[in-house]
C-alpha atoms as a PDB file:
ATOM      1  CA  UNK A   1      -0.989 -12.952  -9.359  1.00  0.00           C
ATOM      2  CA  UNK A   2       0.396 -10.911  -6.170  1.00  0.00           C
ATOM      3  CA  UNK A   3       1.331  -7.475  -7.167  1.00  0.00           C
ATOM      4  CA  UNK A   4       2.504  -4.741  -5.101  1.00  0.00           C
ATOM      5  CA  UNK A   5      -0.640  -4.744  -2.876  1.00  0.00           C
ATOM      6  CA  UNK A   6      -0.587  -7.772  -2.118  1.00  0.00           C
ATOM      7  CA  UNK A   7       3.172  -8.393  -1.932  1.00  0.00           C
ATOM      8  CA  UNK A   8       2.723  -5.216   1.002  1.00  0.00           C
ATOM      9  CA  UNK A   9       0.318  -7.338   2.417  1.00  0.00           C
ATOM     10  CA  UNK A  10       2.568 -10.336   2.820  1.00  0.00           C
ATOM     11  CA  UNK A  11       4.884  -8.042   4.262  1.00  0.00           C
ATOM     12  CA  UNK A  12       2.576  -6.714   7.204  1.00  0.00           C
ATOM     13  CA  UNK A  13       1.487 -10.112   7.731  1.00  0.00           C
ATOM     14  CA  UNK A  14       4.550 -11.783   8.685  1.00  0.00           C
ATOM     15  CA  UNK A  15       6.364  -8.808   9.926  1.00  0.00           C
ATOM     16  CA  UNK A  16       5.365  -9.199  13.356  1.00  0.00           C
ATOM     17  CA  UNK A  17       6.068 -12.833  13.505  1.00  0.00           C
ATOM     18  CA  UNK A  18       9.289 -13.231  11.902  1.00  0.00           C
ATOM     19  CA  UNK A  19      11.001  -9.773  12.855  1.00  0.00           C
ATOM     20  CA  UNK A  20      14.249 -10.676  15.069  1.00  0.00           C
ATOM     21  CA  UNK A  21      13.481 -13.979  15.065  1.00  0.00           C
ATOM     22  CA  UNK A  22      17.124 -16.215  14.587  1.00  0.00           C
ATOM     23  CA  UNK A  23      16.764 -18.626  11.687  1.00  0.00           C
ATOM     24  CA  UNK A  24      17.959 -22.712  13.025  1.00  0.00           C
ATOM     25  CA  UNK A  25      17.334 -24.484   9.385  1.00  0.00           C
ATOM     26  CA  UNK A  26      16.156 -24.335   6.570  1.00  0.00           C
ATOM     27  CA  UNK A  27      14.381 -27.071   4.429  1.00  0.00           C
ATOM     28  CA  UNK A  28      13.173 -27.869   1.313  1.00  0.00           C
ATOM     29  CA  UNK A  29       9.645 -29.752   1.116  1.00  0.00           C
ATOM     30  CA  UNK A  30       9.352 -32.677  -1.072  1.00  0.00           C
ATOM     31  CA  UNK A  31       8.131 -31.300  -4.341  1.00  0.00           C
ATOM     32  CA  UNK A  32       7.300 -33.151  -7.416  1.00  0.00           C
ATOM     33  CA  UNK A  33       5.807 -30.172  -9.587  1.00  0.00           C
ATOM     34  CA  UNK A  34       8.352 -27.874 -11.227  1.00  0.00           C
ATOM     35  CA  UNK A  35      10.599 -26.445  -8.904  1.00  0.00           C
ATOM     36  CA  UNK A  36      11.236 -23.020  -7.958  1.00  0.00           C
ATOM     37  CA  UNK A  37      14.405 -21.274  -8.871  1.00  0.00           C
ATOM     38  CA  UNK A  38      16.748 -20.698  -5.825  1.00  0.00           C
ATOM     39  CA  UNK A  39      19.643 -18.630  -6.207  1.00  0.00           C
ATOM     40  CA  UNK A  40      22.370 -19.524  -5.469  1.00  0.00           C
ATOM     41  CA  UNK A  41      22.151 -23.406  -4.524  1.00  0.00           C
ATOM     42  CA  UNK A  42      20.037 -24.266  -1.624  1.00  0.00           C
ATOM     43  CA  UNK A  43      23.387 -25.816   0.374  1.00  0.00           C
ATOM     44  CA  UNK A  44      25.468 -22.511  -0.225  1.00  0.00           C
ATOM     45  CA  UNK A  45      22.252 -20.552   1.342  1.00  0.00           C
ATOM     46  CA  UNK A  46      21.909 -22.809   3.973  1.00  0.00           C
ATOM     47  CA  UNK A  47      25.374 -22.327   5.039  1.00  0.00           C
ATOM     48  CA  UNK A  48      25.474 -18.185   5.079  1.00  0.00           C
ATOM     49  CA  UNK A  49      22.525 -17.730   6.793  1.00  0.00           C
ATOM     50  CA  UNK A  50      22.470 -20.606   9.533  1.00  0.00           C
ATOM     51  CA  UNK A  51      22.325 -18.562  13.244  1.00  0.00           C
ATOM     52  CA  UNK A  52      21.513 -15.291  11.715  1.00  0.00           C
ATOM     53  CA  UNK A  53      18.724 -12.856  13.061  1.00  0.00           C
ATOM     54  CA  UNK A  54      16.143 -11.015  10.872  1.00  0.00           C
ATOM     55  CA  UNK A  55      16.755  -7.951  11.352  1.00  0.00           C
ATOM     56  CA  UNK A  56      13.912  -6.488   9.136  1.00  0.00           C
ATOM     57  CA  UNK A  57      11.436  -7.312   6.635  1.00  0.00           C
ATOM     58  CA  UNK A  58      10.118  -5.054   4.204  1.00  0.00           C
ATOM     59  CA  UNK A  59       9.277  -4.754   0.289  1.00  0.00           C
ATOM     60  CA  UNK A  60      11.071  -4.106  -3.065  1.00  0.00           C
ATOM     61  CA  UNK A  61       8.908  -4.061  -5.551  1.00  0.00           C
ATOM     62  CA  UNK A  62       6.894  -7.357  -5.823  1.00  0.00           C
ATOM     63  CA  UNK A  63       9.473  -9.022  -3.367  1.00  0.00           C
ATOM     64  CA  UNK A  64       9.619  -9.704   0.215  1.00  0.00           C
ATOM     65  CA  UNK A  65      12.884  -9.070   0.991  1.00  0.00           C
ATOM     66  CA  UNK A  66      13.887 -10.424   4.893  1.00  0.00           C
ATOM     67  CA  UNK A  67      17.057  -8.666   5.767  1.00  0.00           C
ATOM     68  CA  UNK A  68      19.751 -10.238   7.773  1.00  0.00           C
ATOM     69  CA  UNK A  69      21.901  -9.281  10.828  1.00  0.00           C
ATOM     70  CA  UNK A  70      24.953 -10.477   8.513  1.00  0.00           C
ATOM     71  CA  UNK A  71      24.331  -7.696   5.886  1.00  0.00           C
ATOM     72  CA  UNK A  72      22.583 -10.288   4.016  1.00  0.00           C
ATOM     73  CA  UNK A  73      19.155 -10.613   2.320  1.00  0.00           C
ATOM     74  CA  UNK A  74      16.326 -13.053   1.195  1.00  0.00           C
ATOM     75  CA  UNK A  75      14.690 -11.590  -1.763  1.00  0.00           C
ATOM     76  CA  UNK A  76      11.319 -13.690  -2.021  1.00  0.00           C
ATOM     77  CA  UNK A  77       9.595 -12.709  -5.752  1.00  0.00           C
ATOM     78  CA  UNK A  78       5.711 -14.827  -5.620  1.00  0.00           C
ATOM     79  CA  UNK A  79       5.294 -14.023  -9.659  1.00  0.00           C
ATOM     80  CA  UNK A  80       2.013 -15.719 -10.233  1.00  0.00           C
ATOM     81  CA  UNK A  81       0.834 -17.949  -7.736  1.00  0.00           C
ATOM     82  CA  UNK A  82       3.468 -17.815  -4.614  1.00  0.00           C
ATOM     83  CA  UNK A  83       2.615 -16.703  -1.088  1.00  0.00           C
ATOM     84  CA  UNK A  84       4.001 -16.263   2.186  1.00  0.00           C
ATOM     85  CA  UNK A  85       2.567 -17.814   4.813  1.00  0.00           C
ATOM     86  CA  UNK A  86       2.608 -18.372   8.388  1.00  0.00           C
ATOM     87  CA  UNK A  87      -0.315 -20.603   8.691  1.00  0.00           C
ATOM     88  CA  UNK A  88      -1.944 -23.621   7.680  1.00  0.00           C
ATOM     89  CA  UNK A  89      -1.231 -23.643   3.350  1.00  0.00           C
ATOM     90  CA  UNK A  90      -3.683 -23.989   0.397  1.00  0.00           C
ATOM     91  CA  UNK A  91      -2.081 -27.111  -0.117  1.00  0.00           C
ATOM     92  CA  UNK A  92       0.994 -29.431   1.487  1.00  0.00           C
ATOM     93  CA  UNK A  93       2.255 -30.203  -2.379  1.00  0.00           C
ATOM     94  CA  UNK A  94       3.143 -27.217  -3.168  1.00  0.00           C
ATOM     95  CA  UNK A  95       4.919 -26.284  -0.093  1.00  0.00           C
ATOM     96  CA  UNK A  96       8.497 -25.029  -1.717  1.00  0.00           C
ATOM     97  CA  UNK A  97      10.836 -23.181   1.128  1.00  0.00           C
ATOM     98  CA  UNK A  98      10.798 -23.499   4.562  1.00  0.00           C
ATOM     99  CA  UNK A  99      12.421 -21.452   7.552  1.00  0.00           C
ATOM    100  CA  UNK A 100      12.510 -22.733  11.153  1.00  0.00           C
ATOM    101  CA  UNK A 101      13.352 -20.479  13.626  1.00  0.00           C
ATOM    102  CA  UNK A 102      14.547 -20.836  17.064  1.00  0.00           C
ATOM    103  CA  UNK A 103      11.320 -21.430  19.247  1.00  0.00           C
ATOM    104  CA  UNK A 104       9.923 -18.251  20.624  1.00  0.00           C
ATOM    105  CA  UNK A 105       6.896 -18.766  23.340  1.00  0.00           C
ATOM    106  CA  UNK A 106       3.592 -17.420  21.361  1.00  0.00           C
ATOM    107  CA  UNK A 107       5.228 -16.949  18.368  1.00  0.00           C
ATOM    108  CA  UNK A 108       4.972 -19.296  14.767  1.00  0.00           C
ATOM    109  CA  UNK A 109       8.062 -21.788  14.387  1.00  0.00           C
ATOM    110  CA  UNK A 110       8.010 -21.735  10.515  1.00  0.00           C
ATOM    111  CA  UNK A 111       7.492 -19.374   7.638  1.00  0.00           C
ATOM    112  CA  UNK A 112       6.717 -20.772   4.477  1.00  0.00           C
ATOM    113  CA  UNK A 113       7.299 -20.456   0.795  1.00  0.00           C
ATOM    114  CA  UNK A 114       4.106 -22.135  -1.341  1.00  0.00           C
ATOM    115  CA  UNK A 115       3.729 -22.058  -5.271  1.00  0.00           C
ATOM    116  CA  UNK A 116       1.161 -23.631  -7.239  1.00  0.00           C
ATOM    117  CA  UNK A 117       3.170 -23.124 -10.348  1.00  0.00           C
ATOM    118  CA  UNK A 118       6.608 -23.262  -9.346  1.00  0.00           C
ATOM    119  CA  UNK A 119       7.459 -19.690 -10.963  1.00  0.00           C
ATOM    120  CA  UNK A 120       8.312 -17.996  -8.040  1.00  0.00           C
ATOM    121  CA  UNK A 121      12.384 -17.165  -6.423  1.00  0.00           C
ATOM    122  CA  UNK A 122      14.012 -17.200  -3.162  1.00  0.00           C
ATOM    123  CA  UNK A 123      17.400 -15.456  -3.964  1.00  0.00           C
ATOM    124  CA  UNK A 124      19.867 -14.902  -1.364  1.00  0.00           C
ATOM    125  CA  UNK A 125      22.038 -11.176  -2.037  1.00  0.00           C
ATOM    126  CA  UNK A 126      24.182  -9.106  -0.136  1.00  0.00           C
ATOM    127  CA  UNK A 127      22.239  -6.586   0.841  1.00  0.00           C
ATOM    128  CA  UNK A 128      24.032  -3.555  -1.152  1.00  0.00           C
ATOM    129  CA  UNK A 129      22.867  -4.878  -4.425  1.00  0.00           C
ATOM    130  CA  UNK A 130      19.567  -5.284  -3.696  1.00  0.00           C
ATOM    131  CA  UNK A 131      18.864  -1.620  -5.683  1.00  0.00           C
ATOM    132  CA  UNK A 132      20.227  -3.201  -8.574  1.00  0.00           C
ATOM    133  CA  UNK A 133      17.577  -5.528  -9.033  1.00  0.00           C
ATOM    134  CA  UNK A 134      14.103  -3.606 -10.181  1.00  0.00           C
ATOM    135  CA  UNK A 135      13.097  -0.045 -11.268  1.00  0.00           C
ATOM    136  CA  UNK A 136      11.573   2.447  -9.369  1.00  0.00           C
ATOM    137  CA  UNK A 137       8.858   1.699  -6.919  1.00  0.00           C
ATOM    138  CA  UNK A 138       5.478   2.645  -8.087  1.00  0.00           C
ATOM    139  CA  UNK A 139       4.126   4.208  -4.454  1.00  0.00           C
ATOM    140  CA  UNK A 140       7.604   5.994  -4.263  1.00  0.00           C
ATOM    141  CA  UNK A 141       7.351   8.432  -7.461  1.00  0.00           C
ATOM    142  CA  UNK A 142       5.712  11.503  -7.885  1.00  0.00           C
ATOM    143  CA  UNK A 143       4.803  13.415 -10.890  1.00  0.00           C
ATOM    144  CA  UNK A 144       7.310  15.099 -12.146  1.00  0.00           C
ATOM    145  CA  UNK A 145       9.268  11.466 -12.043  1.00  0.00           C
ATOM    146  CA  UNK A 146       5.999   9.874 -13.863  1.00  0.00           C
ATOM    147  CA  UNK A 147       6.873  12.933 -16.875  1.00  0.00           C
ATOM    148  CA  UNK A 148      10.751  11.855 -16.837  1.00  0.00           C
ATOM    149  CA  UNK A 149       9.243   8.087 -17.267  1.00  0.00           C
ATOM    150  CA  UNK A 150       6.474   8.767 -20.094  1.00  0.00           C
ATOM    151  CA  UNK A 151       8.296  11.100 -22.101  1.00  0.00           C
ATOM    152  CA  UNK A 152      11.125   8.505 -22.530  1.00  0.00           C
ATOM    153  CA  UNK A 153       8.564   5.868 -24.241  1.00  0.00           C
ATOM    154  CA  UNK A 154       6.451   6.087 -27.119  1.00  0.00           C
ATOM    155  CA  UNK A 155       5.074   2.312 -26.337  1.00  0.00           C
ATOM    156  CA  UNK A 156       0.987   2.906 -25.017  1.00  0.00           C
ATOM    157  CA  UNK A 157       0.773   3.785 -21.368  1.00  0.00           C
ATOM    158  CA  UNK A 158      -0.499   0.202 -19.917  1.00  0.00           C
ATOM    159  CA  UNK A 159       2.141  -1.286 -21.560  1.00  0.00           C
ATOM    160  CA  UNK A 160       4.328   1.092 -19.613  1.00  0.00           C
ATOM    161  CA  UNK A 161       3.008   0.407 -16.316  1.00  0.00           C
ATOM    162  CA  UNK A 162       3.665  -3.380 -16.668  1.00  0.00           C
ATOM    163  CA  UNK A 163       7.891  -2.587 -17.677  1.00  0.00           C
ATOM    164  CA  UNK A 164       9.100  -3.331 -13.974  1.00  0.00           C
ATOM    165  CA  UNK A 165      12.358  -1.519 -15.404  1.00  0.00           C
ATOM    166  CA  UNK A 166      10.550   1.696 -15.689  1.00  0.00           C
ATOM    167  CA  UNK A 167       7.892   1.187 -12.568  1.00  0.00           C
ATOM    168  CA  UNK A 168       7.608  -1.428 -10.419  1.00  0.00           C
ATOM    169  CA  UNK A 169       5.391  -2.950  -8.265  1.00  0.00           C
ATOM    170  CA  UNK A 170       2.330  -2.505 -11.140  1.00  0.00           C
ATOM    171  CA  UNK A 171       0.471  -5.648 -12.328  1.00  0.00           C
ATOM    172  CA  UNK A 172      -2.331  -6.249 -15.086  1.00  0.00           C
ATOM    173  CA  UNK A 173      -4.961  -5.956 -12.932  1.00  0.00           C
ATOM    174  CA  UNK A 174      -4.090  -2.727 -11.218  1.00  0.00           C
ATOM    175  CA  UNK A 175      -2.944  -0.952 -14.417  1.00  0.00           C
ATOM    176  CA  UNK A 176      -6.299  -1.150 -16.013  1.00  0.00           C
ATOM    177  CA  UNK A 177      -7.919  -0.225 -12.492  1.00  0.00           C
ATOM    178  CA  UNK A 178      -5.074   3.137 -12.546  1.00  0.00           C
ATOM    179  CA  UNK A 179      -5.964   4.414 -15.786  1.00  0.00           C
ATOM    180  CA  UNK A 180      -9.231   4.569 -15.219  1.00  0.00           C
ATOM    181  CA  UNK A 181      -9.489   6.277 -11.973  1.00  0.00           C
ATOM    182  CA  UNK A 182      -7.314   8.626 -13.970  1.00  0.00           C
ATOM    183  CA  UNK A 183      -9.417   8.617 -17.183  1.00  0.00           C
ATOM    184  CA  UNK A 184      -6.772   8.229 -19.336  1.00  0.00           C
ATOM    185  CA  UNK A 185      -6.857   5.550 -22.146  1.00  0.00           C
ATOM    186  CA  UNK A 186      -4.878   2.816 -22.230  1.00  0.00           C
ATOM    187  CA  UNK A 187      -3.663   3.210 -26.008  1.00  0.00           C
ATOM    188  CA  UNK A 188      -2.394   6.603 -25.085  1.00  0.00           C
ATOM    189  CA  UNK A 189       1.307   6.886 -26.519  1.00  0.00           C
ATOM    190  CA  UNK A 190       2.891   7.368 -23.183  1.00  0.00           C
ATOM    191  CA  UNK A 191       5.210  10.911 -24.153  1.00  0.00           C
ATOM    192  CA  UNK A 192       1.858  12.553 -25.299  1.00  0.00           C
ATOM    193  CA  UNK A 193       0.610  13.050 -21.357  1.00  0.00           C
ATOM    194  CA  UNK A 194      -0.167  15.724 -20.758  1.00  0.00           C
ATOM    195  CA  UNK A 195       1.159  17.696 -16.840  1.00  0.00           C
ATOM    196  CA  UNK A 196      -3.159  17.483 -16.241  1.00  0.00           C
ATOM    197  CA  UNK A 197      -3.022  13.995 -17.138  1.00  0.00           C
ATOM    198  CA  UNK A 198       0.450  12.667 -15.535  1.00  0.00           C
ATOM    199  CA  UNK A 199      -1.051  14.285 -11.816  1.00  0.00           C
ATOM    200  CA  UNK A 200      -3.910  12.216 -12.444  1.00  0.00           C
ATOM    201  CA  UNK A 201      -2.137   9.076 -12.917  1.00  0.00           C
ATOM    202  CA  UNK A 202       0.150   9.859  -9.902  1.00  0.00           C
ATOM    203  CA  UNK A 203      -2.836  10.462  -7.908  1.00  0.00           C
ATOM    204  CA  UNK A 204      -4.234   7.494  -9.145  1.00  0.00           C
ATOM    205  CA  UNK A 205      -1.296   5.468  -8.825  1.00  0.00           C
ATOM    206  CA  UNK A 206      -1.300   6.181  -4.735  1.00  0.00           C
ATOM    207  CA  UNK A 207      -4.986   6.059  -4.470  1.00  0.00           C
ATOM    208  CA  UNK A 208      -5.519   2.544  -5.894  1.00  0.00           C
ATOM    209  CA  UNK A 209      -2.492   0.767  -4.376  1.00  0.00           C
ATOM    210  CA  UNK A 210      -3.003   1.725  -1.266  1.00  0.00           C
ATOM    211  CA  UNK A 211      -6.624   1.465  -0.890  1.00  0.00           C
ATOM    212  CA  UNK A 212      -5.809  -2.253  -2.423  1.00  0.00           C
ATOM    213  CA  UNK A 213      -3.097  -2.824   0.522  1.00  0.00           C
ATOM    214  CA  UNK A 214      -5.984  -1.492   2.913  1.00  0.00           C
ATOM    215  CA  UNK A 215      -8.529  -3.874   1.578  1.00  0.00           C
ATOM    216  CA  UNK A 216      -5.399  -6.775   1.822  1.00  0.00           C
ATOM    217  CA  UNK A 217      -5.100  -7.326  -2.097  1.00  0.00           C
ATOM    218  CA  UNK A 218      -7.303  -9.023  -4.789  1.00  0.00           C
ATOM    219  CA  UNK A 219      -8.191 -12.534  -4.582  1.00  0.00           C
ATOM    220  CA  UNK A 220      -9.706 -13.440  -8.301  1.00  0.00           C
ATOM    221  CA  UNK A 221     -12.162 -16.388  -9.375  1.00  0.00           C
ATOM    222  CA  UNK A 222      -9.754 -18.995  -9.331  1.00  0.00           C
ATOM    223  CA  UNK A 223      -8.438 -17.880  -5.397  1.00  0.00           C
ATOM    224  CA  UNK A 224      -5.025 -18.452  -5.873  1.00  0.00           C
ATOM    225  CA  UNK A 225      -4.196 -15.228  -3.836  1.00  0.00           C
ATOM    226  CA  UNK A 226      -4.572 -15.827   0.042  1.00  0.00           C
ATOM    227  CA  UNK A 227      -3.173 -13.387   2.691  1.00  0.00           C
ATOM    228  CA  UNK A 228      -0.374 -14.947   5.508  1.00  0.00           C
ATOM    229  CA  UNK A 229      -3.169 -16.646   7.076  1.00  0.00           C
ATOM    230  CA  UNK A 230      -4.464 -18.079   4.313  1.00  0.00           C
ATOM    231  CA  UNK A 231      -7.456 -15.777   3.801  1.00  0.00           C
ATOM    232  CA  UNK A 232      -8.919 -14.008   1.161  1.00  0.00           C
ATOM    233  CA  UNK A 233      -8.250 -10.419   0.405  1.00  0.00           C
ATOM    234  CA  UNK A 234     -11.218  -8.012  -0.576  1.00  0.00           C
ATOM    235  CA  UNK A 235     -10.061  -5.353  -2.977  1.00  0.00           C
ATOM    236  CA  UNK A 236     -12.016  -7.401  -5.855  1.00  0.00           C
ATOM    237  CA  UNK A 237     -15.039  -6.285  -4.711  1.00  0.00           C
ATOM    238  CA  UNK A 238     -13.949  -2.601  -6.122  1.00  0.00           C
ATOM    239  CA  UNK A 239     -12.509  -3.216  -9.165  1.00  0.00           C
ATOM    240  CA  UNK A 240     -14.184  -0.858 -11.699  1.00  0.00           C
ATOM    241  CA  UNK A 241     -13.085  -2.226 -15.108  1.00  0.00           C
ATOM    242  CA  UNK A 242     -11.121  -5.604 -14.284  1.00  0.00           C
ATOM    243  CA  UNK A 243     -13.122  -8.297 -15.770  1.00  0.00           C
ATOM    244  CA  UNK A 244     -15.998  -6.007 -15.614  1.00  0.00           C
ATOM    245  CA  UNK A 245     -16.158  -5.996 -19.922  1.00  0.00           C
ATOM    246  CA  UNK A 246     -20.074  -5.991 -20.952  1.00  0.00           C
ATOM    247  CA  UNK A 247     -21.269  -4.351 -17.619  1.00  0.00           C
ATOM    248  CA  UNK A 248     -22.088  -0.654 -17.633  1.00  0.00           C
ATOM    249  CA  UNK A 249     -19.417   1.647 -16.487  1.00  0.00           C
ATOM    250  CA  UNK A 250     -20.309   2.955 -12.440  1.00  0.00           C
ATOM    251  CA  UNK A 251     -18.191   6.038 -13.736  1.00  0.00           C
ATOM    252  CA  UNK A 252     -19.732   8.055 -16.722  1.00  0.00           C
ATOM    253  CA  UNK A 253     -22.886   5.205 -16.301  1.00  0.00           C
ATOM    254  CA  UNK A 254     -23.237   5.493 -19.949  1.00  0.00           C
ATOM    255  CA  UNK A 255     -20.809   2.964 -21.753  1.00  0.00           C
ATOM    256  CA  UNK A 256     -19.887  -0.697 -21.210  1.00  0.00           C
ATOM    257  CA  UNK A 257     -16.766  -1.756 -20.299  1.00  0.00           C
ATOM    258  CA  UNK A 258     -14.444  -3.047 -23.317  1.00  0.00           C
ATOM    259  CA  UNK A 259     -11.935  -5.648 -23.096  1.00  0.00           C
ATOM    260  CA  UNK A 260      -9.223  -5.374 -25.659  1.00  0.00           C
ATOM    261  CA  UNK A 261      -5.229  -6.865 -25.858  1.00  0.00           C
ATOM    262  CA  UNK A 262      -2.212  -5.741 -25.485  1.00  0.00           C
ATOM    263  CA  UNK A 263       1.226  -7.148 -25.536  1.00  0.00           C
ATOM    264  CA  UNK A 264      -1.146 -10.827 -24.777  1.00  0.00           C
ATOM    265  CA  UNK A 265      -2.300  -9.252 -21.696  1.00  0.00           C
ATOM    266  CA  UNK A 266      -6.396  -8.396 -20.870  1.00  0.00           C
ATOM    267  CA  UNK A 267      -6.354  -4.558 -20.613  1.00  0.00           C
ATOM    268  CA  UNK A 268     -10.250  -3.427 -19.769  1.00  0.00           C
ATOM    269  CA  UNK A 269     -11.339   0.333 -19.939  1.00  0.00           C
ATOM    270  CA  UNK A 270     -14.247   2.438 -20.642  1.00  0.00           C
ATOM    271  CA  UNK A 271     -14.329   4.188 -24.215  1.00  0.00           C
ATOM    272  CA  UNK A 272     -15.918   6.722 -23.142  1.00  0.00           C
ATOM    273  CA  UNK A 273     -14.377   8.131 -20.075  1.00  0.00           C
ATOM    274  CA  UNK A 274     -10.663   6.957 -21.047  1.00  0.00           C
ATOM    275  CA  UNK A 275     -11.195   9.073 -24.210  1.00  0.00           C
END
């Protein structure tokens, strides 16, 4: 489930621990659950980046991208259940990519890769192209780039927010969480906005992301999302309207939260103030 907040998270987590740190191996865990996709082949990667020095590591999107002192970069994507870790894992099975460093005194030997489902990437690029790879990041625009976005799209806002081509970084959970700190409905046709309404969803946007990175992401009922040291993060405990259908909205304290569908994804809003 990691989305941009907790994809950020990952990144401040192992930032301090894996920052010019020179990579001796890599390895790939014994596995026998569906195997995550590795581009290109795990030998050819093995080969570029043996000796080279991580020379940053920051975020793109929903990826963890470690960059390289050979102008080359990991681009790590979790999709649904993958995390990066430094300590002890949820589990050894699912263990999926590791990197051993050269030993630094006071300092972890290994990151890891885990996924429960085996949908996640590690994909090796030059770093130049790494732009090419996902729309525009969903802390980085501002309003009048949130009107050039909606007015191009007649598909309903929440469906918008989940195109990583036209934003990225948004998942499920926080869209339904954004467009209701911004009271706007999630059936809305996305080029009727109006200026009132696309401030409040850029507001809303910043506001809810990064008080989610703050609060170290969401870890749900079935706690599949753990931080780098394989804790929980806390940002559940303020959703408004995720999984919150049948209880009484804290906003307008009037109307109960509705859960409806769209595009076969949960979208949960308040009828009354996301008119």
């Amino acid at each position: 489930m990691p989305d941009l907040p907790e994809v950020e998270t990952m990144v401040r987590g192992i930032k301090p621990h894996v920052q010019g740190r020179q990579i001796a191996t890599l390895e790939l865990p014994p596995c026998r659950y569906r195997p995550i996709t590795i581009r290109p082949d795990f030998q050819r990667i093995s080969t570029q980046v043996h000796g080279t020095t991580i020379r940053d590591v920051w975020r793109l999107a929903k990826r963890i991208i470690l960059e390289l002192d050979n102008n080359m970069a990991f681009a790590i994507e979790p999709r649904m259940t993958g995390l990066m870790l430094i300590d002890d894992a949820p589990s050894q099975e699912h263990l999926r990519f590791r990197w051993n460093f050269k030993p630094l005194t006071g300092q972890p030997s290994q990151l890891w890769f885990w996924d429960r489902r085996g949908l996640g990437t590690v994909s090796l690029y030059p770093l130049e192209e790494l732009a090419l790879i996902t729309g525009p990041d969903a802390l980085q625009i501002d309003a009048k780039q949130w009107e050039t976005i909606c007015r191009s799209s007649a598909c309903a806002i929440k469906i918008l927010l989940l195109n990583p081509k036209k934003v990225a970084g948004i998942g499920n959970l926080y869209a339904s969480e954004i467009l209701h700190r911004a009271a706007i409905s999630p059936l809305r046709p996305a080029h009727s906005l109006t200026r009132p309404q696309l401030l409040r969803l850029t507001q809303a946007t910043q506001s809810v992301l990064q008080t989610a990175i703050l609060y170290e992401g969401s870890t749900l009922s079935d706690g599949t999302y753990r931080n780098v040291l394989n804790r929980d993060g806390s940002y559940q405990n303020e959703h408004t309207v995720y999984q919150k259908h049948g209880h009484l909205c804290t906003t307008c304290q009037k109307t109960h939260i509705v859960r409806i569908v769209q595009a076969q994804r949960s979208t949960f809003y308040c009828t009354r103030c996301q008119k």
